[in-house]
Protein backbone atom coordinates (compact mmCIF):
# COMPACT_ATOMS: atom_id res chain seq x y z
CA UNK A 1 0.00 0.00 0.00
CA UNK A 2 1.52 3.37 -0.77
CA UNK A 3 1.36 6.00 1.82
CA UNK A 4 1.80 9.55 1.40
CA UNK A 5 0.93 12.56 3.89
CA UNK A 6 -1.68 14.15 1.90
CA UNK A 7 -4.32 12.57 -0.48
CA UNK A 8 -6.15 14.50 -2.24
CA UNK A 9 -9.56 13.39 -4.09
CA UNK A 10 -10.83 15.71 -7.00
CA UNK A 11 -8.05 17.39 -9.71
CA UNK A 12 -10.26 20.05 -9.89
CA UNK A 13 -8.80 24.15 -8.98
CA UNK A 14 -9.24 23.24 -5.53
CA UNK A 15 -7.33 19.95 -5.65
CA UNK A 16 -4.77 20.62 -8.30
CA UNK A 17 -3.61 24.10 -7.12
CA UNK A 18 -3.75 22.75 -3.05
CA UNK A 19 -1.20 19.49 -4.55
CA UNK A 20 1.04 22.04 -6.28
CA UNK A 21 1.13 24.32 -3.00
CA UNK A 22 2.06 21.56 -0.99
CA UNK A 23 4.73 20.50 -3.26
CA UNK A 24 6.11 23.66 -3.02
CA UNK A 25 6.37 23.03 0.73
CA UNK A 26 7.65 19.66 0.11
CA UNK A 27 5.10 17.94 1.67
CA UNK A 28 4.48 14.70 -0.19
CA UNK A 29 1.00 14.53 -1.86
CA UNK A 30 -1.15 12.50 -3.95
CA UNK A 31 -4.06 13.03 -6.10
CA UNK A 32 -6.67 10.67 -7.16
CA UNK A 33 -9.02 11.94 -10.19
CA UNK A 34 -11.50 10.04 -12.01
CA UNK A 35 -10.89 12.09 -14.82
CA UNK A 36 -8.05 14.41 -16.15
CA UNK A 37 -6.64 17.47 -13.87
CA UNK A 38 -8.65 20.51 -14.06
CA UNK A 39 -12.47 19.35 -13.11
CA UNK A 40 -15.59 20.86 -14.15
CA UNK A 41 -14.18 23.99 -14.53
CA UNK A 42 -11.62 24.14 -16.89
CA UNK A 43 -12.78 20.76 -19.27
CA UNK A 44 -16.56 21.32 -18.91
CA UNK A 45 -16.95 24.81 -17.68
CA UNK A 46 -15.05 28.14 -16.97
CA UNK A 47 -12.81 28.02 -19.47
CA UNK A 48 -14.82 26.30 -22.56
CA UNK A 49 -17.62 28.78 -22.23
CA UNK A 50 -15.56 31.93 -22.11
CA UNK A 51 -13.70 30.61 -25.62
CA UNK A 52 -17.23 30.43 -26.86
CA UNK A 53 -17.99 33.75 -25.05
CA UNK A 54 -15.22 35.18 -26.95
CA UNK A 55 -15.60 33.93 -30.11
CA UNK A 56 -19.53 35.46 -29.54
CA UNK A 57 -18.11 38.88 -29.00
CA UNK A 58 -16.23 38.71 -32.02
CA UNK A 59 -18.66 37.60 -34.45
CA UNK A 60 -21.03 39.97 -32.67
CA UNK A 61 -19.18 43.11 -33.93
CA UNK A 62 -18.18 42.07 -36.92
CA UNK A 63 -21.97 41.83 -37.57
CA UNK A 64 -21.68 45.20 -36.60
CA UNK A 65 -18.63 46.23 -38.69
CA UNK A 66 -20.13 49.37 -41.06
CA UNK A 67 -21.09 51.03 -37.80
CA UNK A 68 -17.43 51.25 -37.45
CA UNK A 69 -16.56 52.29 -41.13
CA UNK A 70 -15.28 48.80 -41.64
CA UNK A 71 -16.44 46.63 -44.66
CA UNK A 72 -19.29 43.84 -43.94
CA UNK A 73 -18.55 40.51 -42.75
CA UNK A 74 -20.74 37.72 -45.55
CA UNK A 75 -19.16 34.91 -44.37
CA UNK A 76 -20.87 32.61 -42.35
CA UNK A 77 -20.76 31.40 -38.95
CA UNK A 78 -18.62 28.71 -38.99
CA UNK A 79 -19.39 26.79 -35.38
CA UNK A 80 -17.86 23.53 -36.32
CA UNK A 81 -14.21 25.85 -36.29
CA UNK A 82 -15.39 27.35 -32.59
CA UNK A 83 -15.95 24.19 -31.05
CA UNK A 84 -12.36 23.21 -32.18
CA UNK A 85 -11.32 26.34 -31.04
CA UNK A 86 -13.14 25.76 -27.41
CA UNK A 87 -11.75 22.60 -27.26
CA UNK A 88 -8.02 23.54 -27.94
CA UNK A 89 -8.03 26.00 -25.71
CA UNK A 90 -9.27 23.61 -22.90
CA UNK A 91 -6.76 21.09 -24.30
CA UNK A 92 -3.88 23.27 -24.26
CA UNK A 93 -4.53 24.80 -20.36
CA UNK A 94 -5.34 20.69 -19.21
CA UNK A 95 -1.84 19.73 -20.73
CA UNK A 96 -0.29 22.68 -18.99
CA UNK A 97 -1.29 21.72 -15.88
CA UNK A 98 -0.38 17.86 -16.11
CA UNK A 99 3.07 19.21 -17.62
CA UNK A 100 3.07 21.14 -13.65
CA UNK A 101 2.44 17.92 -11.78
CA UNK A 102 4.75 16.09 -14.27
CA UNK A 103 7.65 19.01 -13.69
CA UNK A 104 7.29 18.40 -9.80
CA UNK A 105 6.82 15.03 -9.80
CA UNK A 106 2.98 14.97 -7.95
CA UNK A 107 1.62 11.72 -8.33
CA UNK A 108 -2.30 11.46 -9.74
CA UNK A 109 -4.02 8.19 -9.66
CA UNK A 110 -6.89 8.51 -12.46
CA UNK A 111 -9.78 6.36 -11.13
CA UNK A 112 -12.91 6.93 -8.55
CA UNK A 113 -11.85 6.78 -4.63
CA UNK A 114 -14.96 4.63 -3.02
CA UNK A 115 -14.37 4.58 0.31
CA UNK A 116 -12.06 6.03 3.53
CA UNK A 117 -11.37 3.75 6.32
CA UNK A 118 -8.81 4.50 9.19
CA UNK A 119 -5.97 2.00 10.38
CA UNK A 120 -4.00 2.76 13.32
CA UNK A 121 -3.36 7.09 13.09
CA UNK A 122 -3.76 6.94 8.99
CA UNK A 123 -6.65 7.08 6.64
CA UNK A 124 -7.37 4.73 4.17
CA UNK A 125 -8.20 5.64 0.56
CA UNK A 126 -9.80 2.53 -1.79
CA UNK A 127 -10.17 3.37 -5.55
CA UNK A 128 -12.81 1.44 -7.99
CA UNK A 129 -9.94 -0.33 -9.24
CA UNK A 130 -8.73 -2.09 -5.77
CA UNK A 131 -6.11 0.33 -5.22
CA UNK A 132 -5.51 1.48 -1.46
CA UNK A 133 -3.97 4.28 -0.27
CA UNK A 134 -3.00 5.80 3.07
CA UNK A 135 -2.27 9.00 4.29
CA UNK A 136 -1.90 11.18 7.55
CA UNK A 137 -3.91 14.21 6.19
CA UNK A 138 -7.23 13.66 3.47
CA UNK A 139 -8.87 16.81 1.25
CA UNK A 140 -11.76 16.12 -0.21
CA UNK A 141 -12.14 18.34 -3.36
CA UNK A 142 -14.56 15.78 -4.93
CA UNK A 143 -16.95 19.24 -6.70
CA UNK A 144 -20.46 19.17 -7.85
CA UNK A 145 -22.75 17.92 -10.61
CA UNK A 146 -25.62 19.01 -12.58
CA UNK A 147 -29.49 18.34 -10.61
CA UNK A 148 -32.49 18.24 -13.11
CA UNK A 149 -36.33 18.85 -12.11
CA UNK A 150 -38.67 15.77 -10.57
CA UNK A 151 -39.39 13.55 -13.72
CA UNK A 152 -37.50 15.07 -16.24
CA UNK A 153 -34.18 13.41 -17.57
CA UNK A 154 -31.23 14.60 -18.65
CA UNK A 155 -30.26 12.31 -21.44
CA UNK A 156 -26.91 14.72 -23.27
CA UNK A 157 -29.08 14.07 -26.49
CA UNK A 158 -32.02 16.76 -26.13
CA UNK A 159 -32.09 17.61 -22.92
CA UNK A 160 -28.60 18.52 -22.21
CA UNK A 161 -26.96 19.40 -18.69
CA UNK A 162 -24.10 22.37 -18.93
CA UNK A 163 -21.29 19.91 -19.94
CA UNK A 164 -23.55 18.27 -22.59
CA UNK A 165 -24.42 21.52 -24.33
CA UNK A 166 -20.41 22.15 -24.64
CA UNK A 167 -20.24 19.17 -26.28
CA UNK A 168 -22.60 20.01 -29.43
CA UNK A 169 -20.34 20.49 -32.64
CA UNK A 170 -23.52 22.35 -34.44
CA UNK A 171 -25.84 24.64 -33.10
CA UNK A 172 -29.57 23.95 -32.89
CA UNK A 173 -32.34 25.70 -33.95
CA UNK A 174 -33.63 26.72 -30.83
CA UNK A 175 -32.67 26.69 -27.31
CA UNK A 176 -34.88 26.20 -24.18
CA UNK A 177 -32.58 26.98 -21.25
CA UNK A 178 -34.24 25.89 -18.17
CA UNK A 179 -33.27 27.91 -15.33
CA UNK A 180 -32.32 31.95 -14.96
CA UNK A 181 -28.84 31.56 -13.18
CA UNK A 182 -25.58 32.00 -13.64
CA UNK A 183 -25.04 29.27 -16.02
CA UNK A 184 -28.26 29.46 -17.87
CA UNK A 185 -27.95 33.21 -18.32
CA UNK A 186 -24.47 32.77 -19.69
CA UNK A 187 -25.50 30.01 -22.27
CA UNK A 188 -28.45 32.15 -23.21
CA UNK A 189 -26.20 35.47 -24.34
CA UNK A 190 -24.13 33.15 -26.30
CA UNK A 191 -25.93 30.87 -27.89
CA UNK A 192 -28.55 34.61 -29.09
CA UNK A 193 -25.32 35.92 -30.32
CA UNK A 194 -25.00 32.96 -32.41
CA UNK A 195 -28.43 33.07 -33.93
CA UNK A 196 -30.39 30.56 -31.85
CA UNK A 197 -33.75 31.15 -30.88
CA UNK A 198 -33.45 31.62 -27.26
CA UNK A 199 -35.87 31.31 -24.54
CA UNK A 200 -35.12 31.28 -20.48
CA UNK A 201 -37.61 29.68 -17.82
CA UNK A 202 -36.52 31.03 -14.52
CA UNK A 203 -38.83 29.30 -11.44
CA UNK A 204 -37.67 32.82 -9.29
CA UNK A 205 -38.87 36.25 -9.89
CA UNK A 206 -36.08 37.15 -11.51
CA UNK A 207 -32.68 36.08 -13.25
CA UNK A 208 -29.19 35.62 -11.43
CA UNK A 209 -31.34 35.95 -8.28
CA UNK A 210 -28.09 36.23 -6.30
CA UNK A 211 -27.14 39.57 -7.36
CA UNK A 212 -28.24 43.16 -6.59
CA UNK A 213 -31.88 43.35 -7.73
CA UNK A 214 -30.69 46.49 -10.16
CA UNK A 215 -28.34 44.15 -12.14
CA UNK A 216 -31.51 41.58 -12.11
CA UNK A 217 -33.60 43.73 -13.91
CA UNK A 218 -31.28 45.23 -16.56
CA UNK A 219 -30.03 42.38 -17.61
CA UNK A 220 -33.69 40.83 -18.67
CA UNK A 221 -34.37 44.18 -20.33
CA UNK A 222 -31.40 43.42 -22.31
CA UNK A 223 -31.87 39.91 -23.18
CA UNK A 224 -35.38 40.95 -24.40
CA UNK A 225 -33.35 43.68 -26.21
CA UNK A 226 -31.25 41.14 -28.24
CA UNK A 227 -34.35 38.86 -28.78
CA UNK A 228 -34.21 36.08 -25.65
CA UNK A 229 -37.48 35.78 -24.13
CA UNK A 230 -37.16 35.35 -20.73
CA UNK A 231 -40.21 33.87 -18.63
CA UNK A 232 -40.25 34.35 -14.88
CA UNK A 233 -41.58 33.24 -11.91
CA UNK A 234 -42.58 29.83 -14.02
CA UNK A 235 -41.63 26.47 -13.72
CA UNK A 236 -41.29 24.27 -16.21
CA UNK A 237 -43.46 20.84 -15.51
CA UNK A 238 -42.71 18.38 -18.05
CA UNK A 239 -41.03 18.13 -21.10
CA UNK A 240 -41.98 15.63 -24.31
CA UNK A 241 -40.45 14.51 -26.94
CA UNK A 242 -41.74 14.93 -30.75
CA UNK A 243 -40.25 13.85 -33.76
CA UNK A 244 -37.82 16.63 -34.23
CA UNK A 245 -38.70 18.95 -31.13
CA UNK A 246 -39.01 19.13 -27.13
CA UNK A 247 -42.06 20.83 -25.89
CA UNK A 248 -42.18 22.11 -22.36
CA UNK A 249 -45.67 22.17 -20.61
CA UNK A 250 -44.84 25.40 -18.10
CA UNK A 251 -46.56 26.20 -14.61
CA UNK A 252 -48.55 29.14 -15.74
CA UNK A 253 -50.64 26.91 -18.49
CA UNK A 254 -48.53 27.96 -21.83
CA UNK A 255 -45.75 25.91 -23.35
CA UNK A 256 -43.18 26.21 -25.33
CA UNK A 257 -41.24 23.78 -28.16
CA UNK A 258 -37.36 24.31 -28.61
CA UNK A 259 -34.93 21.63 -30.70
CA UNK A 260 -32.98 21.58 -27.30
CA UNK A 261 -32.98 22.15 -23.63
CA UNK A 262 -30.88 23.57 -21.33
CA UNK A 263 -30.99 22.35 -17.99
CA UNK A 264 -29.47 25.01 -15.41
CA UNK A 265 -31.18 24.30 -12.29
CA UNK A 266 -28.25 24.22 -9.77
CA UNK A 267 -25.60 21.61 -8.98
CA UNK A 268 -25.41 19.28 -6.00
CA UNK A 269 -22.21 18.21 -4.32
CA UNK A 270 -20.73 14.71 -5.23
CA UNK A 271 -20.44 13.17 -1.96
CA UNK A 272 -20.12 9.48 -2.90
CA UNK A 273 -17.61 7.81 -0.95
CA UNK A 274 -18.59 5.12 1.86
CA UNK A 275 -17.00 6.23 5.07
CA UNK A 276 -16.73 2.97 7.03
CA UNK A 277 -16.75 2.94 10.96
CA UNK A 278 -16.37 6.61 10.45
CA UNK A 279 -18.77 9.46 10.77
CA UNK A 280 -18.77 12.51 7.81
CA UNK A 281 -21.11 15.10 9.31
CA UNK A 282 -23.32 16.70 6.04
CA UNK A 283 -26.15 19.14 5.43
CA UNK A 284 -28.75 18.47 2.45
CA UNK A 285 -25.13 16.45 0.60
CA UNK A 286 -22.73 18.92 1.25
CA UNK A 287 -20.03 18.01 3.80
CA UNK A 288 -19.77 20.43 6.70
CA UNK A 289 -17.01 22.47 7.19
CA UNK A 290 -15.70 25.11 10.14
CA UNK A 291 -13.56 28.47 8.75
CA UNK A 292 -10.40 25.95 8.69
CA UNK A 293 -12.23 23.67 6.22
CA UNK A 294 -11.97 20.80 8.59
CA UNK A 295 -14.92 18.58 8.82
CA UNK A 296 -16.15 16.64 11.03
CA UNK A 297 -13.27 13.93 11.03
CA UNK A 298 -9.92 15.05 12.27
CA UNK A 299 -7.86 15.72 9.63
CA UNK A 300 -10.17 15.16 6.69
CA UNK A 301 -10.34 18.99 4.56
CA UNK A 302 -13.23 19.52 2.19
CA UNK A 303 -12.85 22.28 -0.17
CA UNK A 304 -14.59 23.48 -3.08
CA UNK A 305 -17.92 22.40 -4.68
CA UNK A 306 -18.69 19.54 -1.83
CA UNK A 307 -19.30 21.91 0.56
CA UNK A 308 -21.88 23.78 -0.97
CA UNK A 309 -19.85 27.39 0.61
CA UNK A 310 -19.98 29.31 -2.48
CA UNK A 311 -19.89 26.89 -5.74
CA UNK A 312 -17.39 29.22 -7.56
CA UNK A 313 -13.67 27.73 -8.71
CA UNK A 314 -11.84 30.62 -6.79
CA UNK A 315 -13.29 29.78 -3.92
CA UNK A 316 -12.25 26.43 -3.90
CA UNK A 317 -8.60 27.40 -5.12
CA UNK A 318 -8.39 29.78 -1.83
CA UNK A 319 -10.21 26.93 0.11
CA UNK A 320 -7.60 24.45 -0.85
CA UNK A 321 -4.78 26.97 -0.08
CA UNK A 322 -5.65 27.57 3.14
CA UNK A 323 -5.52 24.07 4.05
CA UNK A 324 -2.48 23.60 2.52
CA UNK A 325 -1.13 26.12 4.90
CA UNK A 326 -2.91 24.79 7.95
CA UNK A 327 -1.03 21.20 6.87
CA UNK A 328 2.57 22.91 6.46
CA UNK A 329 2.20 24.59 9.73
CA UNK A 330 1.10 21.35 11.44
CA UNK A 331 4.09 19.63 9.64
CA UNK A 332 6.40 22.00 10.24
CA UNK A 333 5.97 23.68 13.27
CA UNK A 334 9.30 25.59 13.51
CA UNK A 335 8.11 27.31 10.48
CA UNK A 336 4.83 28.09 12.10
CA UNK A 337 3.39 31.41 11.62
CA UNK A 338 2.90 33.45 14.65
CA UNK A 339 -0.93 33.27 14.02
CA UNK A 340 -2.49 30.95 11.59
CA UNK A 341 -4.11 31.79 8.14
CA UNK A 342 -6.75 34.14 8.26
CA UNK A 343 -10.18 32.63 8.16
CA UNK A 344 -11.76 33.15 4.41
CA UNK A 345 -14.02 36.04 4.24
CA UNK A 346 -17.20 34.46 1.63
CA UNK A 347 -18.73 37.59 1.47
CA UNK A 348 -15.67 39.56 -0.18
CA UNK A 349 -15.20 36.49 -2.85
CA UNK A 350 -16.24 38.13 -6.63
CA UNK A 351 -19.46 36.95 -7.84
CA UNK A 352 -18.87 37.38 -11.75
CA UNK A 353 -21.29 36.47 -14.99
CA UNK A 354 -20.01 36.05 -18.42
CA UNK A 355 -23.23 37.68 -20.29
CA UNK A 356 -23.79 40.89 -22.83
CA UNK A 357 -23.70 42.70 -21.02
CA UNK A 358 -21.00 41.15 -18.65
CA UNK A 359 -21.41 41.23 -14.74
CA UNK A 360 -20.00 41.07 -11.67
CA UNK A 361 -19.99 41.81 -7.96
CA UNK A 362 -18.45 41.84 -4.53
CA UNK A 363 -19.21 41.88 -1.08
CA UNK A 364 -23.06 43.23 -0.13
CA UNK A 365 -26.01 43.38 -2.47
CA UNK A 366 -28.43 46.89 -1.66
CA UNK A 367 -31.03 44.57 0.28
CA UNK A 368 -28.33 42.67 1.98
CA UNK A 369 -26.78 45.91 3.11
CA UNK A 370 -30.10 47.81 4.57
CA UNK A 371 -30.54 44.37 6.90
CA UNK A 372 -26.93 44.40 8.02
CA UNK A 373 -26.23 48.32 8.61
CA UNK A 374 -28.45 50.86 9.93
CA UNK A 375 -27.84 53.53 7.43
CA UNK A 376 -26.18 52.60 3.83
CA UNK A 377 -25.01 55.29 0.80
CA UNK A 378 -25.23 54.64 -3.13
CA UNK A 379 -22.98 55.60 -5.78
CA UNK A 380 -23.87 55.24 -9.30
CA UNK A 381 -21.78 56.10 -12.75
CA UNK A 382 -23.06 54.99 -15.83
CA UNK A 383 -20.80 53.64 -18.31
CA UNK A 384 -22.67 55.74 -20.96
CA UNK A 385 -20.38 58.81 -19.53
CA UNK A 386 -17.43 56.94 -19.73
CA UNK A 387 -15.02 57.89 -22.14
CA UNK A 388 -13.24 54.52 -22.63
CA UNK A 389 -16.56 52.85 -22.96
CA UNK A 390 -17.98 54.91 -25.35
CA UNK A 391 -14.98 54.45 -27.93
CA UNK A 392 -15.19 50.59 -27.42
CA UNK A 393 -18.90 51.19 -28.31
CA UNK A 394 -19.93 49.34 -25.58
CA UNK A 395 -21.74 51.13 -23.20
CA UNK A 396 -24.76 49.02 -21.84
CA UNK A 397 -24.73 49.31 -17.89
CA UNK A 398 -22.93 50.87 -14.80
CA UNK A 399 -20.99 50.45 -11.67
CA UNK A 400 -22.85 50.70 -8.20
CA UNK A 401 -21.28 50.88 -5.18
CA UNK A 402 -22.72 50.88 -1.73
CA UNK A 403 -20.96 52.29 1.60
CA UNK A 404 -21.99 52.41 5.27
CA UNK A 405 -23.16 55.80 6.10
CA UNK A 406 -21.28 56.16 9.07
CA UNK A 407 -18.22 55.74 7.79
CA UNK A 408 -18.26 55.97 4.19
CA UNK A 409 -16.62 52.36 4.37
CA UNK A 410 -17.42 50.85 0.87
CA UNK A 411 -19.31 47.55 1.82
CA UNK A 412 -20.70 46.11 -1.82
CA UNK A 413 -19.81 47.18 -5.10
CA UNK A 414 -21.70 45.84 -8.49
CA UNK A 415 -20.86 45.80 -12.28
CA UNK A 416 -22.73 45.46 -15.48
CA UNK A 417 -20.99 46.63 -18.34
CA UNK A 418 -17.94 46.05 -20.44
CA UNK A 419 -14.83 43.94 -18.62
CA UNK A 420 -16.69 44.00 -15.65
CA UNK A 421 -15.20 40.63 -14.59
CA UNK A 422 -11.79 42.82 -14.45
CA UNK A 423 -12.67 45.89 -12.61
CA UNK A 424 -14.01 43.89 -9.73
CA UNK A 425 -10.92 42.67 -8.33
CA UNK A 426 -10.46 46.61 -7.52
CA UNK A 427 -13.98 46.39 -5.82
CA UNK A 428 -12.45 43.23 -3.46
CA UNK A 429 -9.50 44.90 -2.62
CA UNK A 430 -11.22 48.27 -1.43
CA UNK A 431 -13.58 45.92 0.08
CA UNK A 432 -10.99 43.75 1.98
CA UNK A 433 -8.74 46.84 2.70
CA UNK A 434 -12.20 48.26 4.27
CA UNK A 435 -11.56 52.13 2.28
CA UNK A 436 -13.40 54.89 2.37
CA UNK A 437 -14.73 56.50 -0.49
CA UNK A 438 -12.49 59.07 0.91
CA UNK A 439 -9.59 56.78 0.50
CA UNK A 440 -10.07 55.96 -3.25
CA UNK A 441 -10.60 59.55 -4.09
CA UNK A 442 -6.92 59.65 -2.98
CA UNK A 443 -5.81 57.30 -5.60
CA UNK A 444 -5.08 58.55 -9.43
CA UNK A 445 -7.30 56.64 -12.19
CA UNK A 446 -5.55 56.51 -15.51
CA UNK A 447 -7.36 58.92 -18.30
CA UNK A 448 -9.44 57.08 -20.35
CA UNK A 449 -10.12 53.88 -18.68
CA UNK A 450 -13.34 51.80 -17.65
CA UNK A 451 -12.21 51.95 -14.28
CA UNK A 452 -12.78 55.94 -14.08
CA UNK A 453 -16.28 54.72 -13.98
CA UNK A 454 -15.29 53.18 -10.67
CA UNK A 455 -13.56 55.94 -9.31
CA UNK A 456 -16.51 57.86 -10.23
CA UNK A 457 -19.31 55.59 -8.47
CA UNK A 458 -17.13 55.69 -5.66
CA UNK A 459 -17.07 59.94 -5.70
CA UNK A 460 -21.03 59.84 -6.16
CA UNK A 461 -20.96 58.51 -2.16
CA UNK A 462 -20.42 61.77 -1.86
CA UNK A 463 -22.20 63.10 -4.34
CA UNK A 464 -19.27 64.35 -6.05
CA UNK A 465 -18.84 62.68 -9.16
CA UNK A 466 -17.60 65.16 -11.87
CA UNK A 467 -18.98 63.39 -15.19
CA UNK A 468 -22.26 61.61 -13.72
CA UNK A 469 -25.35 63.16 -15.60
């Protein structure tokens, strides 16, 4: 039996960038994968969609080209050459990563773990296969997987889940995407931009229910604007099959027919291992955790997906690097910090959407801020004043930010509009840094920029923004 001090089961961003931190700390690890290195996001999610994301942007403005004095694009879409693109892309970042674990020598067993038993002080790790493995420390980084409706099947034929729908080398005639989230919304934008017939079902009042209510409601006024009709506060009750078309019998007596459907209805944690003679404390699947990510067991980690924290790959990649920390210090105590790592704020994480318009957000929504501080400010700057945005041609939304009134302490900040994904990060740093509006009207915003629209929202806390209208 091989024994190493860490196992770790999942090669997702969690579990591939927690082995590579502990190899930098020479602490010998191990990762078992069922699959190839990288997980859900970067084979099935994150990364495929924002090549076909991209490649939507492009052929989006070329459509527009004599706007810009430029000469018409005639050609066809060719989507047979952007699905090879997608997939090279996700190729070429999965072989990077093996190359990594290759280059430091991290073993990865490819094959299911089934169950964890303990022996003496050590945990024992059994594969599908028959393999065993033992080690002094466990992470669990085992993610999440698509959930469907009661009675409804998702077969990766016609009704697809969101790795299925990457996995279609021509694009249908019409789309059904079941399910206003983050993942629904995202397929919806690109599959418009690519001429599909579009149509969302969202069960909630409104789309991407998570974010500020604002950024709700402009984004379905501008998916109606580019032709996606969006139904909410339906639910979608069946679905049947014709000869060459799905029809969807919805909660509100209508239906609808599409040549595919999108199911986007959340994910659920994969929590199938047997623990024998040893007790895994969960909640509704999702494996408990305290601020350290230790569970229930002592020292068994869960990180990512699995613990149903905040389903986002960053999260799990901070998660996992934490832990890795927490293990070197326990390992190493000479080199022990004089306090341990600081517990992961969830709140601060960015929240971000790959839509047209593109979105993204940090710390407090406006409703979530009235309940948590007596007194809140809002600053608004439309992108529509922004000089940057307005010679990309892209000005379609605005940056909000939101600030305790006592202090002027920016608390939330919120993004539609061009590279919003980007300018967040400034956002989580004022955010984690807890400034002032005060303090970032001390810093100098480089003229013309996107992110003047920033410094701006962050000036109307005060109402002292110079361009706002």
């Amino acid at each position: 039996m091989q024994h190493t001090q860490v196992i770790i089961i999942g090669g997702g961003p969690g579990g591939y960038e927690t082995a590579i931190r502990l190899s930098q700390y020479n602490i010998e690890c191990l990762v078992i994968e069922k699959a190839r290195l990288g997980g859900v996001c970067l084979n099935w999610g994150c990364i495929p969609t924002k090549a076909l994301v991209k490649s939507a942007e492009l052929y989006s403005e070329m459509l527009d080209a004599p706007a810009w004095g430029l000469p018409a694009n005639h050609q066809a879409l060719d989507y047979a050459k952007v699905y090879e693109r997608k997939n090279a892309v996700v190729e070429q970042l999965v072989s990077g990563i093996e190359y990594l674990f290759r280059k430091r020598k991290i073993p990865m067993v490819q094959g299911t773990a089934i169950s964890v038993h303990k022996e003496a002080d050590n945990y024992i790790v059994e594969t599908e296969a028959g393999e065993s493995f033992s080690c002094c420390y466990l992470i669990l980084a085992t993610g999440s997987e698509a959930k469907s409706l009661p009675g409804i099947e998702i077969d990766e034929v016609d009704i697809l889940s969101s790795t299925g729908i990457l996995k279609l080398d021509k694009l249908p005639e019409s789309l059904a995407v079941v399910g206003g989230g983050v993942i629904g919304c995202e397929f919806a934008s690109i599959f418009a931009t690519f001429g599909v017939k579009v149509s969302i079902i969202e069960f909630l009042p409104r789309l991407v229910a998570l974010e500020d209510e604002e950024i709700s409601k402009r984004l379905a006024l501008s998916f109606k604007k580019g032709g996606i009709s969006v139904k909410t506060g339906v639910g979608v009750q069946s679905i049947s099959k014709g000869s060459d078309s799905l029809e969807l019998s919805l909660s509100d007596g209508s239906s609808l027919t599409a040549e595919k459907v999108l199911m986007s209805v959340g994910r659920i944690p994969v929590n199938n291992l047997r623990w024998i003679d040893l007790e895994l404390k969960t909640e509704r699947g999702a494996i408990q955790i305290d601020d350290a990510m230790q569970t229930s067991l002592d020292r068994v980690f869960a990180i990512g997906d699995v613990t149903a924290r905040l389903q986002l790959a960053h999260t799990a990649s901070k998660q996992g690097l934490i832990v890795a920390e927490i293990i070197r210090n326990a390992l190493t105590p000479a080199l022990q910090p004089s306090s341990p790592p600081a517990a992961l704020n969830y709140i601060n994480i960015p929240r971000c959407t790959f839509t047209h318009p593109e979105i993204a957000s940090v710390g407090y929504t406006q409703a979530e801020a009235e309940k948590v501080f007596p007194e809140i400010r809002i600053g608004k700057f439309p992108f529509t004043a922004n000089g940057k945005a307005m010679a990309m041609g892209n000005t379609a939304g605005f940056v909000k930010t939101i600030a305790r009134a006592d202090t002027n302490e920016l608390v939330g900040m919120h993004i539609m509009g061009p590279n919003a994904a980007e300018l967040i990060a400034q956002g989580a740093i004022l955010i984690a840094n807890h400034n002032t509006s005060e303090d970032a009207e001390a810093v100098v915003f480089a003229h013309p920029t996107l992110s003047e629209a920033i410094m701006e929202a962050m000036e109307d806390l005060r109402n002292l923004s110079i361009h706002k209208i």
